[in-house]
Each structure stands twice: as C-alpha cells, then as structure tokens.
PDB file of N, CA and C in Angstrom:
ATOM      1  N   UNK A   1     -15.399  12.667   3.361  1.00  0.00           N
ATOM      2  CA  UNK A   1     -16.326  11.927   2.556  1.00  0.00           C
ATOM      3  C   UNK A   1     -17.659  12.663   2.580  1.00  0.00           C
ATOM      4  N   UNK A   2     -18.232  12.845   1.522  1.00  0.00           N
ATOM      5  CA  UNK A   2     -19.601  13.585   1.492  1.00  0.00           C
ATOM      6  C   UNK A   2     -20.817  12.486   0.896  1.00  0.00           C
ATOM      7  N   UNK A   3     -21.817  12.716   2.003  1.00  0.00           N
ATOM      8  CA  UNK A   3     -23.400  11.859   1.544  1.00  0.00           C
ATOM      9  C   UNK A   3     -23.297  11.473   0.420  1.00  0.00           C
ATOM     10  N   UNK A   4     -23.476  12.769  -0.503  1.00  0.00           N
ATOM     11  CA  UNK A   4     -23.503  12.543  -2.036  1.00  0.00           C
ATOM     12  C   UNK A   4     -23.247  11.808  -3.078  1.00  0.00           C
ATOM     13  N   UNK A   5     -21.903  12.176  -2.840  1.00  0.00           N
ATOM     14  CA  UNK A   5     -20.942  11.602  -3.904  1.00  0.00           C
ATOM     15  C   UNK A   5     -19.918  10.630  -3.129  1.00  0.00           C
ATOM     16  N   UNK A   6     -19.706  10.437  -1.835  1.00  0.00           N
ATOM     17  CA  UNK A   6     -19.434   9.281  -1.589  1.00  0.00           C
ATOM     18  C   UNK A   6     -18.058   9.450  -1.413  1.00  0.00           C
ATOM     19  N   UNK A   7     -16.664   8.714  -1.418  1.00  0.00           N
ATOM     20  CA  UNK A   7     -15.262   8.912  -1.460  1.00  0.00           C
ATOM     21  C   UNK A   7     -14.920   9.622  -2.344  1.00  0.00           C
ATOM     22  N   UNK A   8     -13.730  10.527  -2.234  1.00  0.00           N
ATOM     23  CA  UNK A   8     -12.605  11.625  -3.223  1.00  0.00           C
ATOM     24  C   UNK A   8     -11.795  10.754  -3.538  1.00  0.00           C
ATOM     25  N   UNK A   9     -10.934  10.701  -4.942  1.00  0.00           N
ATOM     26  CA  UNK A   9     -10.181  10.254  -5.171  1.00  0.00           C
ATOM     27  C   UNK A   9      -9.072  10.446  -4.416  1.00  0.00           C
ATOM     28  N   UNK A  10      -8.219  11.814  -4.267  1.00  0.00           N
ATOM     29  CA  UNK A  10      -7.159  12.260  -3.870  1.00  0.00           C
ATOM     30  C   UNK A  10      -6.604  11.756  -2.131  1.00  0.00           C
ATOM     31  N   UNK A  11      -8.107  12.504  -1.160  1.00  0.00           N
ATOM     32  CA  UNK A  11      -8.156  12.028   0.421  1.00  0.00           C
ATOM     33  C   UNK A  11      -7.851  10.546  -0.188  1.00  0.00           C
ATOM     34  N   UNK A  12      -8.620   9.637  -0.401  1.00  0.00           N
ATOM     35  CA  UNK A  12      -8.507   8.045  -0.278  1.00  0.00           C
ATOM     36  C   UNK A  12      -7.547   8.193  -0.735  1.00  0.00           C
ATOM     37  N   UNK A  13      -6.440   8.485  -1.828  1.00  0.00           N
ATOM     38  CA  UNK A  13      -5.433   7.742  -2.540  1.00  0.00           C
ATOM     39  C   UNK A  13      -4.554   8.103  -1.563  1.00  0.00           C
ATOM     40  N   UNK A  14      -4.204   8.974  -0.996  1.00  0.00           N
ATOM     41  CA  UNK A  14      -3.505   9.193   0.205  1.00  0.00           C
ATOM     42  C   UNK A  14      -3.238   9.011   1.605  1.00  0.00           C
ATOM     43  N   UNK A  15      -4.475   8.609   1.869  1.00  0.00           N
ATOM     44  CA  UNK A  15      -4.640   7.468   3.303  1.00  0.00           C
ATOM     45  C   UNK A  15      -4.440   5.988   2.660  1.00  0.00           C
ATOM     46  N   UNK A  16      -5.052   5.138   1.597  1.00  0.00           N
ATOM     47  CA  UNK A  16      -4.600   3.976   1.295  1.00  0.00           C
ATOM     48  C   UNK A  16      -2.916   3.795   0.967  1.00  0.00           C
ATOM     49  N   UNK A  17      -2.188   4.939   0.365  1.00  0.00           N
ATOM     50  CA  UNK A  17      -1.176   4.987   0.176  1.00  0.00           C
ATOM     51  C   UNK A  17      -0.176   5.098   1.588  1.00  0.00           C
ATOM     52  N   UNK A  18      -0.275   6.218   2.131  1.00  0.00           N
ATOM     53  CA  UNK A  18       0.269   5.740   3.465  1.00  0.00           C
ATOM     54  C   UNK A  18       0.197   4.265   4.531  1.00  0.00           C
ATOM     55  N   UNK A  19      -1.522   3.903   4.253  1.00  0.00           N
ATOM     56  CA  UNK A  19      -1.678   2.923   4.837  1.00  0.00           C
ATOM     57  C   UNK A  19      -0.939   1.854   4.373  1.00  0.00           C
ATOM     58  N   UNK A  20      -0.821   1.655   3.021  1.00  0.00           N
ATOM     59  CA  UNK A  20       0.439   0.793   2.689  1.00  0.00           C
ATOM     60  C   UNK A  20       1.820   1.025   2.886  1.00  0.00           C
ATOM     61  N   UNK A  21       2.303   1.603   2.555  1.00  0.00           N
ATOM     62  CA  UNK A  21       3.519   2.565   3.137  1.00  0.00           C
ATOM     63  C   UNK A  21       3.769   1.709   4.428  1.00  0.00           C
ATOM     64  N   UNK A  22       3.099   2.151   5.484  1.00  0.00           N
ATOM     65  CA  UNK A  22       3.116   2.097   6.957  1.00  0.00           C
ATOM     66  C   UNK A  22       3.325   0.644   7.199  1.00  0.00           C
ATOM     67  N   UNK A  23       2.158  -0.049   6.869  1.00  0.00           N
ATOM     68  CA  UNK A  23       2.635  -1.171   6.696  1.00  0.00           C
ATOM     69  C   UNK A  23       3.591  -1.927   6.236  1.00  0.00           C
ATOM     70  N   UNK A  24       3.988  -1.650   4.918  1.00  0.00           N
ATOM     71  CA  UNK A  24       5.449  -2.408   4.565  1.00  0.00           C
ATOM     72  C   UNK A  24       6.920  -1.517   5.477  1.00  0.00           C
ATOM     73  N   UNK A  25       6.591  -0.632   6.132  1.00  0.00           N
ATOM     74  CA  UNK A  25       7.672  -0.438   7.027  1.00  0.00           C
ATOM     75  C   UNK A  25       7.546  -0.951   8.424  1.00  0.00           C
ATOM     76  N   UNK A  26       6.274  -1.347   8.884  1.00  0.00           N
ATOM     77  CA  UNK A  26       6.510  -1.913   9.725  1.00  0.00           C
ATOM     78  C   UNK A  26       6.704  -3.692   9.895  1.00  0.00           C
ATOM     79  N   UNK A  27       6.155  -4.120   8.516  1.00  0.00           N
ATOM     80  CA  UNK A  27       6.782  -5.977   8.146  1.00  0.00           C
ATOM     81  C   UNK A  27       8.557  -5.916   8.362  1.00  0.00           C
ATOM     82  N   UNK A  28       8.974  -4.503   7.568  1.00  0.00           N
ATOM     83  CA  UNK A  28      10.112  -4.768   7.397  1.00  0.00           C
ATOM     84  C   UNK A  28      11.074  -4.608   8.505  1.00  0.00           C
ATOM     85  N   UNK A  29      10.526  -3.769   9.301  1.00  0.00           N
ATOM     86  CA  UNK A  29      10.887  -3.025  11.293  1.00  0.00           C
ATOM     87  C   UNK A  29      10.665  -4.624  11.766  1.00  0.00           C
ATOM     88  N   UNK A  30       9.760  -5.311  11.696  1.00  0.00           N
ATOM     89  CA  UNK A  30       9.529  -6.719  12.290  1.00  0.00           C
ATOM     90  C   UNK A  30      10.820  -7.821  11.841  1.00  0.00           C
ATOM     91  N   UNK A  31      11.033  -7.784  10.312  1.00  0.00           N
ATOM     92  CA  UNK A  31      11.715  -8.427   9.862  1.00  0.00           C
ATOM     93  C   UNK A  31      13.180  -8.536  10.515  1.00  0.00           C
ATOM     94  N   UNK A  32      13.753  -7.135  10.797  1.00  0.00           N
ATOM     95  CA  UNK A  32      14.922  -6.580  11.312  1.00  0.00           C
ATOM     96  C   UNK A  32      14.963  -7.162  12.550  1.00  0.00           C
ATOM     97  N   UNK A  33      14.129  -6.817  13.750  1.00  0.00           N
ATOM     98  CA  UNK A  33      14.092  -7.051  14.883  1.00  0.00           C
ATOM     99  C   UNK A  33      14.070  -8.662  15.110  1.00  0.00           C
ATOM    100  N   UNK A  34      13.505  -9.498  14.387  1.00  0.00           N
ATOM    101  CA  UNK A  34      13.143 -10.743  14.843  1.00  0.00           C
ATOM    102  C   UNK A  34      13.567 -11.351  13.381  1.00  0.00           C
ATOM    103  N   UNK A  35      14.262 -11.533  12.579  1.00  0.00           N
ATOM    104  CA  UNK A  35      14.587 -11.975  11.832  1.00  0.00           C
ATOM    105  C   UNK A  35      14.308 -13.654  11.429  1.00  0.00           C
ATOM    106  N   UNK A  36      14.697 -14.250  12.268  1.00  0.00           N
ATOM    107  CA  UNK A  36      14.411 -16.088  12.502  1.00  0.00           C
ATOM    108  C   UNK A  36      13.327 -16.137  12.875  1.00  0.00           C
ATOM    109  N   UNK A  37      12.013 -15.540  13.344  1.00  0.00           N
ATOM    110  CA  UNK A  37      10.865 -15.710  13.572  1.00  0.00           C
ATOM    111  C   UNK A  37       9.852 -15.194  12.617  1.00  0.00           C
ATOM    112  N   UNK A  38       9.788 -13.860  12.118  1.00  0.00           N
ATOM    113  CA  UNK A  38       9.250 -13.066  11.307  1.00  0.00           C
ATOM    114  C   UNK A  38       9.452 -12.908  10.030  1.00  0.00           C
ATOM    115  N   UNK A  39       8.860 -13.481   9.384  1.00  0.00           N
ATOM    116  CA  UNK A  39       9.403 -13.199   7.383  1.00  0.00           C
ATOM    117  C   UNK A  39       8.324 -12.697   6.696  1.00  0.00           C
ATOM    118  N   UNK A  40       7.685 -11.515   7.200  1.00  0.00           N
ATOM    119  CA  UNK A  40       6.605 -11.151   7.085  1.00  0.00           C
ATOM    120  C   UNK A  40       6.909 -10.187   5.206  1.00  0.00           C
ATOM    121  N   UNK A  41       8.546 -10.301   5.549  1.00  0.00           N
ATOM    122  CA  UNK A  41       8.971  -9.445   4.006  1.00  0.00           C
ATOM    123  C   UNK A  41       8.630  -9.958   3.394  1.00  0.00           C
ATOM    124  N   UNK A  42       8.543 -11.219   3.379  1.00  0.00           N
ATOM    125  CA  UNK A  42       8.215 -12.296   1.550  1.00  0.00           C
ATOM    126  C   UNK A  42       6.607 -12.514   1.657  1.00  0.00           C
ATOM    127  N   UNK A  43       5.530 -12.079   1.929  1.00  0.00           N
ATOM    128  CA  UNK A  43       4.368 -11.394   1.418  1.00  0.00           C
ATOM    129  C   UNK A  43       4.781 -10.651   0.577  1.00  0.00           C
ATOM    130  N   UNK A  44       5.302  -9.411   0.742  1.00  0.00           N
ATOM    131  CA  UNK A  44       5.467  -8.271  -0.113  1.00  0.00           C
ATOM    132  C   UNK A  44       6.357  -8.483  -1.614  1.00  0.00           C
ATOM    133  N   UNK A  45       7.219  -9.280  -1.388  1.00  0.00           N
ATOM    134  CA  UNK A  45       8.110  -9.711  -3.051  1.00  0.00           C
ATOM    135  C   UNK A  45       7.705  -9.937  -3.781  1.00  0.00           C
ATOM    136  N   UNK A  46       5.973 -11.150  -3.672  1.00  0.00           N
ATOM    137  CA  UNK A  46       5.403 -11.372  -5.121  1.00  0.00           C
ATOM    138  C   UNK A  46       4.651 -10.019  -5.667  1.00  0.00           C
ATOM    139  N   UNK A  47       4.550  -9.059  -4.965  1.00  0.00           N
ATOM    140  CA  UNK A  47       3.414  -7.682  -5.326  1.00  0.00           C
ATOM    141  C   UNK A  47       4.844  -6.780  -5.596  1.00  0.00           C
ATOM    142  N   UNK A  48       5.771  -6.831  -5.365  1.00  0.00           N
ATOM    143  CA  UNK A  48       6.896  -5.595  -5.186  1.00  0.00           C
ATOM    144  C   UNK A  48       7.628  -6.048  -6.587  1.00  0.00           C
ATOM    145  N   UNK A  49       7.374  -6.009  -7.580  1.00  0.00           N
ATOM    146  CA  UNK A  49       9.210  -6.470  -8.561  1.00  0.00           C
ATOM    147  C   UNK A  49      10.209  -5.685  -8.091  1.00  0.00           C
ATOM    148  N   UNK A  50      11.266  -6.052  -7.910  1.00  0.00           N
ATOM    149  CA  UNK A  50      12.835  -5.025  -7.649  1.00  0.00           C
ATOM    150  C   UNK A  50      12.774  -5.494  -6.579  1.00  0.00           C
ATOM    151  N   UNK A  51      11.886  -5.871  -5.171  1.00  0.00           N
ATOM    152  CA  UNK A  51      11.654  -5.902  -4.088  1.00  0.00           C
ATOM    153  C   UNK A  51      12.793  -7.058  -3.805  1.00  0.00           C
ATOM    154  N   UNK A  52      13.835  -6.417  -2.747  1.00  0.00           N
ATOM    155  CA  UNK A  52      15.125  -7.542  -2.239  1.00  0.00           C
ATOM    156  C   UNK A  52      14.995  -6.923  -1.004  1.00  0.00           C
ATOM    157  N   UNK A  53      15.395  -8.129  -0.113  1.00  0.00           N
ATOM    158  CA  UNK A  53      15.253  -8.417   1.411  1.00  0.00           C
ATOM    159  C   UNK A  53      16.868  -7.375   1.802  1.00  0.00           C
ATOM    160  N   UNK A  54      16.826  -6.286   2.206  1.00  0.00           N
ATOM    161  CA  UNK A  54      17.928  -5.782   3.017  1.00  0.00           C
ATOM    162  C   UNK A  54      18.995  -4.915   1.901  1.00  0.00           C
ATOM    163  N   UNK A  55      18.244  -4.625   1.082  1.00  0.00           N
ATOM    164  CA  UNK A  55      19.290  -4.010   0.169  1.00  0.00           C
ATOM    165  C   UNK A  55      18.786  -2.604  -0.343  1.00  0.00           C
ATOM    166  N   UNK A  56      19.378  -1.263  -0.138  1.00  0.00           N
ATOM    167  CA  UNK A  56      18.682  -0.095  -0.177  1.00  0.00           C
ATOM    168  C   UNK A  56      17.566  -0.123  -1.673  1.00  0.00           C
ATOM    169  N   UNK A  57      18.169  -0.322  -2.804  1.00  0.00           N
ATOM    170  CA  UNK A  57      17.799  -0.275  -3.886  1.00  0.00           C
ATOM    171  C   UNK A  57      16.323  -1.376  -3.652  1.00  0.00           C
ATOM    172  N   UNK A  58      16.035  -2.524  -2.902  1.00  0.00           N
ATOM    173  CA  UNK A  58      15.356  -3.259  -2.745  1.00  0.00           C
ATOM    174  C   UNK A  58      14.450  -2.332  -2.021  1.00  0.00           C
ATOM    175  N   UNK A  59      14.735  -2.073  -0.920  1.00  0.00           N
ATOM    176  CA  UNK A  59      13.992  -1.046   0.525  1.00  0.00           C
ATOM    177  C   UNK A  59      12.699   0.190  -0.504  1.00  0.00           C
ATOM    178  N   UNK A  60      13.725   0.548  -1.287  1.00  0.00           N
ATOM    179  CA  UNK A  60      13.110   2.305  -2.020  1.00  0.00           C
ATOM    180  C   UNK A  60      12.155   1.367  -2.681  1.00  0.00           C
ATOM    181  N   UNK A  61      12.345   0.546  -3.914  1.00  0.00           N
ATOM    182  CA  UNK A  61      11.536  -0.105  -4.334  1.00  0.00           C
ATOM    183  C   UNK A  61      10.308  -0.575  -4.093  1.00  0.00           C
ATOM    184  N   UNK A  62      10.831  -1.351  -2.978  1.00  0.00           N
ATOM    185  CA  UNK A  62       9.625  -1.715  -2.144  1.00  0.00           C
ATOM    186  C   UNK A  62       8.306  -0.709  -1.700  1.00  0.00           C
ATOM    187  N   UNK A  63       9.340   0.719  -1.123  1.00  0.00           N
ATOM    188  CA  UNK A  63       8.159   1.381  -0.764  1.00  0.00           C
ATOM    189  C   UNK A  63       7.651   2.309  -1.623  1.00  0.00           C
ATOM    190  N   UNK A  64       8.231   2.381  -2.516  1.00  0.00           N
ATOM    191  CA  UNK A  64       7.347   2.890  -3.938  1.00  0.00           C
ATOM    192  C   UNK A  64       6.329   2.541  -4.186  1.00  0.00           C
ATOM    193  N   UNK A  65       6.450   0.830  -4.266  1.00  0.00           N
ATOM    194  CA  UNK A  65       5.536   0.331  -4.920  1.00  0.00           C
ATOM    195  C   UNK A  65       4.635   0.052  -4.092  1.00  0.00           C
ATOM    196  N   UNK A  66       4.601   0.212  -3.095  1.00  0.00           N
ATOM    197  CA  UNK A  66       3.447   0.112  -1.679  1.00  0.00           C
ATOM    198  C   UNK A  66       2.745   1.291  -1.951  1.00  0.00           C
ATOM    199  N   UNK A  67       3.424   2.140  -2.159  1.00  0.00           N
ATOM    200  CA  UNK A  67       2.830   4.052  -1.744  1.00  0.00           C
ATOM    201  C   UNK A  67       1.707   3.493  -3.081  1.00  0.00           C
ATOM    202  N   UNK A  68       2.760   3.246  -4.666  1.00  0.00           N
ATOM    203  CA  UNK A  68       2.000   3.708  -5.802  1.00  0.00           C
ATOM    204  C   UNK A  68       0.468   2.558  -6.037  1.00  0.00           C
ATOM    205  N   UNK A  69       0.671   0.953  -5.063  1.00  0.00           N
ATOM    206  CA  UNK A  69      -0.462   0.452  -5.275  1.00  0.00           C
ATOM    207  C   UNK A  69      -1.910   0.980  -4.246  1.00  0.00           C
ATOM    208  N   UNK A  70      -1.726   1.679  -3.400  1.00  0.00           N
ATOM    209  CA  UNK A  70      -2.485   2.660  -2.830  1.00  0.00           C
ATOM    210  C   UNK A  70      -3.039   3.808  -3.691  1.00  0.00           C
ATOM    211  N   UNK A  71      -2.717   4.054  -4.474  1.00  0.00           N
ATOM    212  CA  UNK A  71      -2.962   5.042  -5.179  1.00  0.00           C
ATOM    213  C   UNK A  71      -4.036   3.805  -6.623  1.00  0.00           C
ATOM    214  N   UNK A  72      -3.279   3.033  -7.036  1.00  0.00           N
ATOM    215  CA  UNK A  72      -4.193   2.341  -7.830  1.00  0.00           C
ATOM    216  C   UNK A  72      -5.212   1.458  -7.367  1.00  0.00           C
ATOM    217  N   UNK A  73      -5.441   1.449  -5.977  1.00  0.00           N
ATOM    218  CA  UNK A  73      -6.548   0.716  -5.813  1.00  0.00           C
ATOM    219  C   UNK A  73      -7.591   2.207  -5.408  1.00  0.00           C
ATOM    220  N   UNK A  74      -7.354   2.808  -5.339  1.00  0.00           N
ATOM    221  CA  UNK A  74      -8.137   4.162  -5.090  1.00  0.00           C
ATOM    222  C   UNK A  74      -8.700   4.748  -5.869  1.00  0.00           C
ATOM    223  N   UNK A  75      -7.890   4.061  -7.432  1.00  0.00           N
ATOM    224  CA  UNK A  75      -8.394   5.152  -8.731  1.00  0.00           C
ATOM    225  C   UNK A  75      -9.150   3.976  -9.576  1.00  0.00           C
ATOM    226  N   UNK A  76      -9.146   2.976  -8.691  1.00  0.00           N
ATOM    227  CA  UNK A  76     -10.388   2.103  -9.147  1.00  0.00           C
ATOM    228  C   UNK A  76     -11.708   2.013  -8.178  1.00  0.00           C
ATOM    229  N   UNK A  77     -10.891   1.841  -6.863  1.00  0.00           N
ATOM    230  CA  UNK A  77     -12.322   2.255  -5.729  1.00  0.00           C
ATOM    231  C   UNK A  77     -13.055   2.478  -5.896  1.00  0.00           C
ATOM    232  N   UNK A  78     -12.734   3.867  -5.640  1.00  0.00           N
ATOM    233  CA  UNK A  78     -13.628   5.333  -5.933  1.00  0.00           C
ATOM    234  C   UNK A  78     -14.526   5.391  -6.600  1.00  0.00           C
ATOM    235  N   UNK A  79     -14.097   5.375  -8.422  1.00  0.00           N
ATOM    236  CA  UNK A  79     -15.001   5.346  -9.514  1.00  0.00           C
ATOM    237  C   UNK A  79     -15.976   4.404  -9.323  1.00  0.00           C
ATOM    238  N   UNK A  80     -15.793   2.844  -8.758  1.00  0.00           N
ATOM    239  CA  UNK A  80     -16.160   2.168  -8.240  1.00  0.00           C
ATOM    240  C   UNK A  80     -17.395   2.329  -7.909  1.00  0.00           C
ATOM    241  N   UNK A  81     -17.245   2.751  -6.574  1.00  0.00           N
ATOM    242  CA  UNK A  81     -17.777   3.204  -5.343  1.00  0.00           C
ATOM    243  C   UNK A  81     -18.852   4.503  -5.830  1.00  0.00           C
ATOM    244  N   UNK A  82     -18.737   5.076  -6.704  1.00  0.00           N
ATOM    245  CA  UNK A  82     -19.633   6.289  -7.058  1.00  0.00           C
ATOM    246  C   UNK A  82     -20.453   5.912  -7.997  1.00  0.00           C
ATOM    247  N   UNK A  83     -20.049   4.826  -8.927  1.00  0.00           N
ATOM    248  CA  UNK A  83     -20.870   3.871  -9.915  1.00  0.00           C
ATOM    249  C   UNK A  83     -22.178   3.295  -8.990  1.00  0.00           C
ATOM    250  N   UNK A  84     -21.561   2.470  -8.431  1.00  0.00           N
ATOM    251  CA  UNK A  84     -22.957   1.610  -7.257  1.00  0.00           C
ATOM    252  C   UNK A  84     -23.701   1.910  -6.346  1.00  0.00           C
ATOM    253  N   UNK A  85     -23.255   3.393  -5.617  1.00  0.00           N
ATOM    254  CA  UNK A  85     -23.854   4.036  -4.305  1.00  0.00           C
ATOM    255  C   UNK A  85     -24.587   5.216  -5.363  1.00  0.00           C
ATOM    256  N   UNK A  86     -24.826   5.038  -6.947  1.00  0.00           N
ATOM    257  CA  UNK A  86     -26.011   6.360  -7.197  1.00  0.00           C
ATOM    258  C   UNK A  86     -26.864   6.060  -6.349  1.00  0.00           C
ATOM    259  N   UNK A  87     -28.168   7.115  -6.328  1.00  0.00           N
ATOM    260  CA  UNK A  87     -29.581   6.533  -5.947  1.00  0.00           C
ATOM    261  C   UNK A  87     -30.180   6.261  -6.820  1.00  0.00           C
TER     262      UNK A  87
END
C-alpha cells in the first residue's frame, strides 16, 4: 500500500479473495468435522447460487464464488477508497 494513492487493485483483490476462499474452506472443514453442531455452510448458500452442502459440483461452486466475490468487492473498494482519501 503506498501514502499516495492508497490500496492496488490487484494486491487487495488477492488477499480479499483468498481471505474468502480460506474462509469458506474452513466453515466447510467445520461443517465436516462437527456436523450436528456446526452449520456454518448455510451462511454461504444465500451468497453462493449452485452452492450444495457435500456435493463436488456444489464444493467448486462454492469456492469460485468466494474467490470471485473477493475480487468484486476490491474492484469497488479500491476505486472507492482512492475517490475519498484525495487530499
């Protein structure tokens, strides 16, 4: 990140993207392990379409769409973020 100009598109879209990522693999690592306690998956279904509990085609889906909304909150951020922090 530089004084200046504030956040990069690319660095941020790629740490928010993993950071989602990471997260929906670890709801879903929770889900597995503790199943009757943890349903931390059904957060993620209303934001995921395709998104199904235990089914590969559901799984890929899911983390697509985790990776790719990291990337769209970044390519609004940013611009965002460089709009309001002029001097």
């Amino acid at each position: 990140m530089t004084s200046s100009n504030g956040p990069r598109l690319v660095p941020t879209g790629h740490a928010l993207s993993l950071f989602l990522l990471v997260s929906f693999l670890v709801c879903i690592g929770f889900g597995l392990i503790a199943p009757d306690r943890l349903h931390m998956h059904e957060a993620w279904a209303p934001w995921l379409p395709g998104f199904e509990w235990l089914t590969l085609p559901g799984f890929l889906i899911g983390a697509l769409g985790a990776y790719l909304y990291g990337w769209y909150i970044a390519a609004v951020f940013v611009p965002l973020y460089r709009f309001f922090h002029r001097n």
